[in-house]
C-alpha atoms as a PDB file:
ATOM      1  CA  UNK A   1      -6.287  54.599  15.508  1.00  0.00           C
ATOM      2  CA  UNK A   2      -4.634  54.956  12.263  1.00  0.00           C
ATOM      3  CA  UNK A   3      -5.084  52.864   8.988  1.00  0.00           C
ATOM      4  CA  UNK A   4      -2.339  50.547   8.109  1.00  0.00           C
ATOM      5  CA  UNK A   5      -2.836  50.629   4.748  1.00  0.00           C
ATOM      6  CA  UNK A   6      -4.019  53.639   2.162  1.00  0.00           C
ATOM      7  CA  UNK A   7      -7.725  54.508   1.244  1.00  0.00           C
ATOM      8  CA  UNK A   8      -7.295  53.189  -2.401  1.00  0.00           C
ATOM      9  CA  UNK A   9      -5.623  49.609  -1.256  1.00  0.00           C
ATOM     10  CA  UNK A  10      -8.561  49.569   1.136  1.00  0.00           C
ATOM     11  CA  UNK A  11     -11.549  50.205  -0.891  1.00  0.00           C
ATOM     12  CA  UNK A  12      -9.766  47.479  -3.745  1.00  0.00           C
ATOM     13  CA  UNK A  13      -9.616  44.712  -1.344  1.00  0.00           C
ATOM     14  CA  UNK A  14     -12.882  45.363  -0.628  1.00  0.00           C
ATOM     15  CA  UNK A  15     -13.614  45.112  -3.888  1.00  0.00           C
ATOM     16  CA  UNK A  16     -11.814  41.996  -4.757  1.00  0.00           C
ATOM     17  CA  UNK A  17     -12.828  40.265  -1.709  1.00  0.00           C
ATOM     18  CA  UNK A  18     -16.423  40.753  -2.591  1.00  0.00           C
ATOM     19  CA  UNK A  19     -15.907  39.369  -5.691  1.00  0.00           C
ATOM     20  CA  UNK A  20     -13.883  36.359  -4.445  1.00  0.00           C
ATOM     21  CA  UNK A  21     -16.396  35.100  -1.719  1.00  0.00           C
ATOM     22  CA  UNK A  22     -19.389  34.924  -4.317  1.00  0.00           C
ATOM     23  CA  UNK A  23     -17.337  33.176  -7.136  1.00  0.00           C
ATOM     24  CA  UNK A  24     -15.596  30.809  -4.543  1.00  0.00           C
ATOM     25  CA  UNK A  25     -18.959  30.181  -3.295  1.00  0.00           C
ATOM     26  CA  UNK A  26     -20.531  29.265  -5.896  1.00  0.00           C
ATOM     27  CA  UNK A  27     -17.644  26.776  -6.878  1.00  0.00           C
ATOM     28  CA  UNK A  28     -17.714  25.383  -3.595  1.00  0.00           C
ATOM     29  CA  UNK A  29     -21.260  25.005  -3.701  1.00  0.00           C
ATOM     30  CA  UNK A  30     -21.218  23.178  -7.231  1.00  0.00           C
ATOM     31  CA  UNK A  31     -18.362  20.907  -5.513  1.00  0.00           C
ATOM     32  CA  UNK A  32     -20.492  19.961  -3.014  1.00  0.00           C
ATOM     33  CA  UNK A  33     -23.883  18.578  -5.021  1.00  0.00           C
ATOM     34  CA  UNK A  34     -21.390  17.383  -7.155  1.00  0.00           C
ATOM     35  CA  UNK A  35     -22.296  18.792 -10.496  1.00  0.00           C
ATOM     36  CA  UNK A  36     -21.456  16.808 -13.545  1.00  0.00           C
ATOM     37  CA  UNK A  37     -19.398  19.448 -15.174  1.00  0.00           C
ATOM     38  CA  UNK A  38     -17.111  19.661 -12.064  1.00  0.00           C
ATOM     39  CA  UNK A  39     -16.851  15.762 -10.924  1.00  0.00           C
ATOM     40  CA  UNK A  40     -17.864  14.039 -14.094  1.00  0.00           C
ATOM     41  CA  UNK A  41     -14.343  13.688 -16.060  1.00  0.00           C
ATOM     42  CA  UNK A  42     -11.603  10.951 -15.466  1.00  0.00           C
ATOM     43  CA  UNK A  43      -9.372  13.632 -14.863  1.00  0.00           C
ATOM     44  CA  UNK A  44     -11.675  15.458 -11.952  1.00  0.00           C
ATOM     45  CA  UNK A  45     -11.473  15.323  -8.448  1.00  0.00           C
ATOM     46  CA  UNK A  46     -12.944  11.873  -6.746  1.00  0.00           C
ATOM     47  CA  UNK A  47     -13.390  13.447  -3.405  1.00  0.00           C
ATOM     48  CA  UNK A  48     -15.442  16.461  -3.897  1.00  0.00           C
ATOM     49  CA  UNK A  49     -16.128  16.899  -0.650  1.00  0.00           C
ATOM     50  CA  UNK A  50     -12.703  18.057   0.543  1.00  0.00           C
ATOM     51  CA  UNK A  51     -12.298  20.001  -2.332  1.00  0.00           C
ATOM     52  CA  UNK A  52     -15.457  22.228  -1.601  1.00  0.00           C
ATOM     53  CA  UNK A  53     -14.275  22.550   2.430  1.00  0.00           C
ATOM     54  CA  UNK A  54     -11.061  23.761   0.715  1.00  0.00           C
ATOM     55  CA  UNK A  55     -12.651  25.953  -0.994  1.00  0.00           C
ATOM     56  CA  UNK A  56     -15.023  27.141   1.481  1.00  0.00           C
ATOM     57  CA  UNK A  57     -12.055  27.472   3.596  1.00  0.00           C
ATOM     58  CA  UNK A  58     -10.911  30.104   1.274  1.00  0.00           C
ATOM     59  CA  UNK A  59     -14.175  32.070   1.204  1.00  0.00           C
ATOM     60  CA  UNK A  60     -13.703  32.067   5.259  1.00  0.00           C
ATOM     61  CA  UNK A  61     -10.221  33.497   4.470  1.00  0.00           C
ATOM     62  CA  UNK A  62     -11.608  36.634   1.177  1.00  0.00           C
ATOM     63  CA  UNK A  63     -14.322  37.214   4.680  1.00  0.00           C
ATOM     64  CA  UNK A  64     -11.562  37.924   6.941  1.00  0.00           C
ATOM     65  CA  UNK A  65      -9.776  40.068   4.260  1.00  0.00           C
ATOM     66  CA  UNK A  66     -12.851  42.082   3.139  1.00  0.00           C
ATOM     67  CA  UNK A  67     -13.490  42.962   7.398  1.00  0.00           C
ATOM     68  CA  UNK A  68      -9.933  43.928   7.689  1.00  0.00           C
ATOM     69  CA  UNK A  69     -10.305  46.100   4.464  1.00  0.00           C
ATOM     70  CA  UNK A  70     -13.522  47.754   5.023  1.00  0.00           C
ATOM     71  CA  UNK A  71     -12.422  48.581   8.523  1.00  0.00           C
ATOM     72  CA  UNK A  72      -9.436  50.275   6.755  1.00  0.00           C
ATOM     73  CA  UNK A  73     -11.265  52.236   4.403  1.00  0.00           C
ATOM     74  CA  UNK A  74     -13.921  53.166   7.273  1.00  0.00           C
ATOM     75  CA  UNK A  75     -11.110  54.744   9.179  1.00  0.00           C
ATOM     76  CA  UNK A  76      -9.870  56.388   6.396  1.00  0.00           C
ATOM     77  CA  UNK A  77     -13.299  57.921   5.855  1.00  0.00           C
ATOM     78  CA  UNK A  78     -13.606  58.969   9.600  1.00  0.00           C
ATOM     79  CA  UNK A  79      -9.864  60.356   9.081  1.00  0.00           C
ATOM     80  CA  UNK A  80     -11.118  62.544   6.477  1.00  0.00           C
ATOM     81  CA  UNK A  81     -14.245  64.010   8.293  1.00  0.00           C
ATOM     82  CA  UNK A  82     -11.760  65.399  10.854  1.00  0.00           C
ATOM     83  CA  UNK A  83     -10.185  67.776   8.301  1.00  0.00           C
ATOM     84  CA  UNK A  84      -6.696  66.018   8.747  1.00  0.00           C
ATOM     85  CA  UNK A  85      -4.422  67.500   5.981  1.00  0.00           C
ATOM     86  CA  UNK A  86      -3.084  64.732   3.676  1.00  0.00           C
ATOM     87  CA  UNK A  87       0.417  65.282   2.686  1.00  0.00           C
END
């Protein structure tokens, strides 16, 4: 099987995506206990609820993205083990 996409797009979506799921979580989590700083304007969301399954929805979303990536850059590194010549 070949990789759809190049080693260094690979490994940065890895990257990112790792990065994404912890911040998102830890918005989503602060959505959902409802933390003063998130919910406690006039201007803030009344139903924090949804807005942390949105959110959470998203992290669901960076998973799928950093699987798809890391499966990318693992065939990339099994690619290179076979002494393939890169042009």
């Amino acid at each position: 099987m070949k990789p759809v996409v190049s080693a260094m797009q690979a490994w940065s979506c890895v990257v990112v995506s790792a990065f994404a799921i912890v911040i998102l979580s830890i918005i989503g989590a602060l959505f959902k206990s409802k933390h003063h700083e998130l919910a406690g304007g006039t201007e803030d969301p009344e139903n924090t609820d949804a807005v942390a399954s949105t959110v959470f929805i998203a992290v669901l979303v960076y998973a799928g993205f950093l699987v798809f990536c890391g499966l990318q850059g693992m065939l990339h590194v099994r690619e290179n083990r076979r002494g393939s010549i890169a042009l």
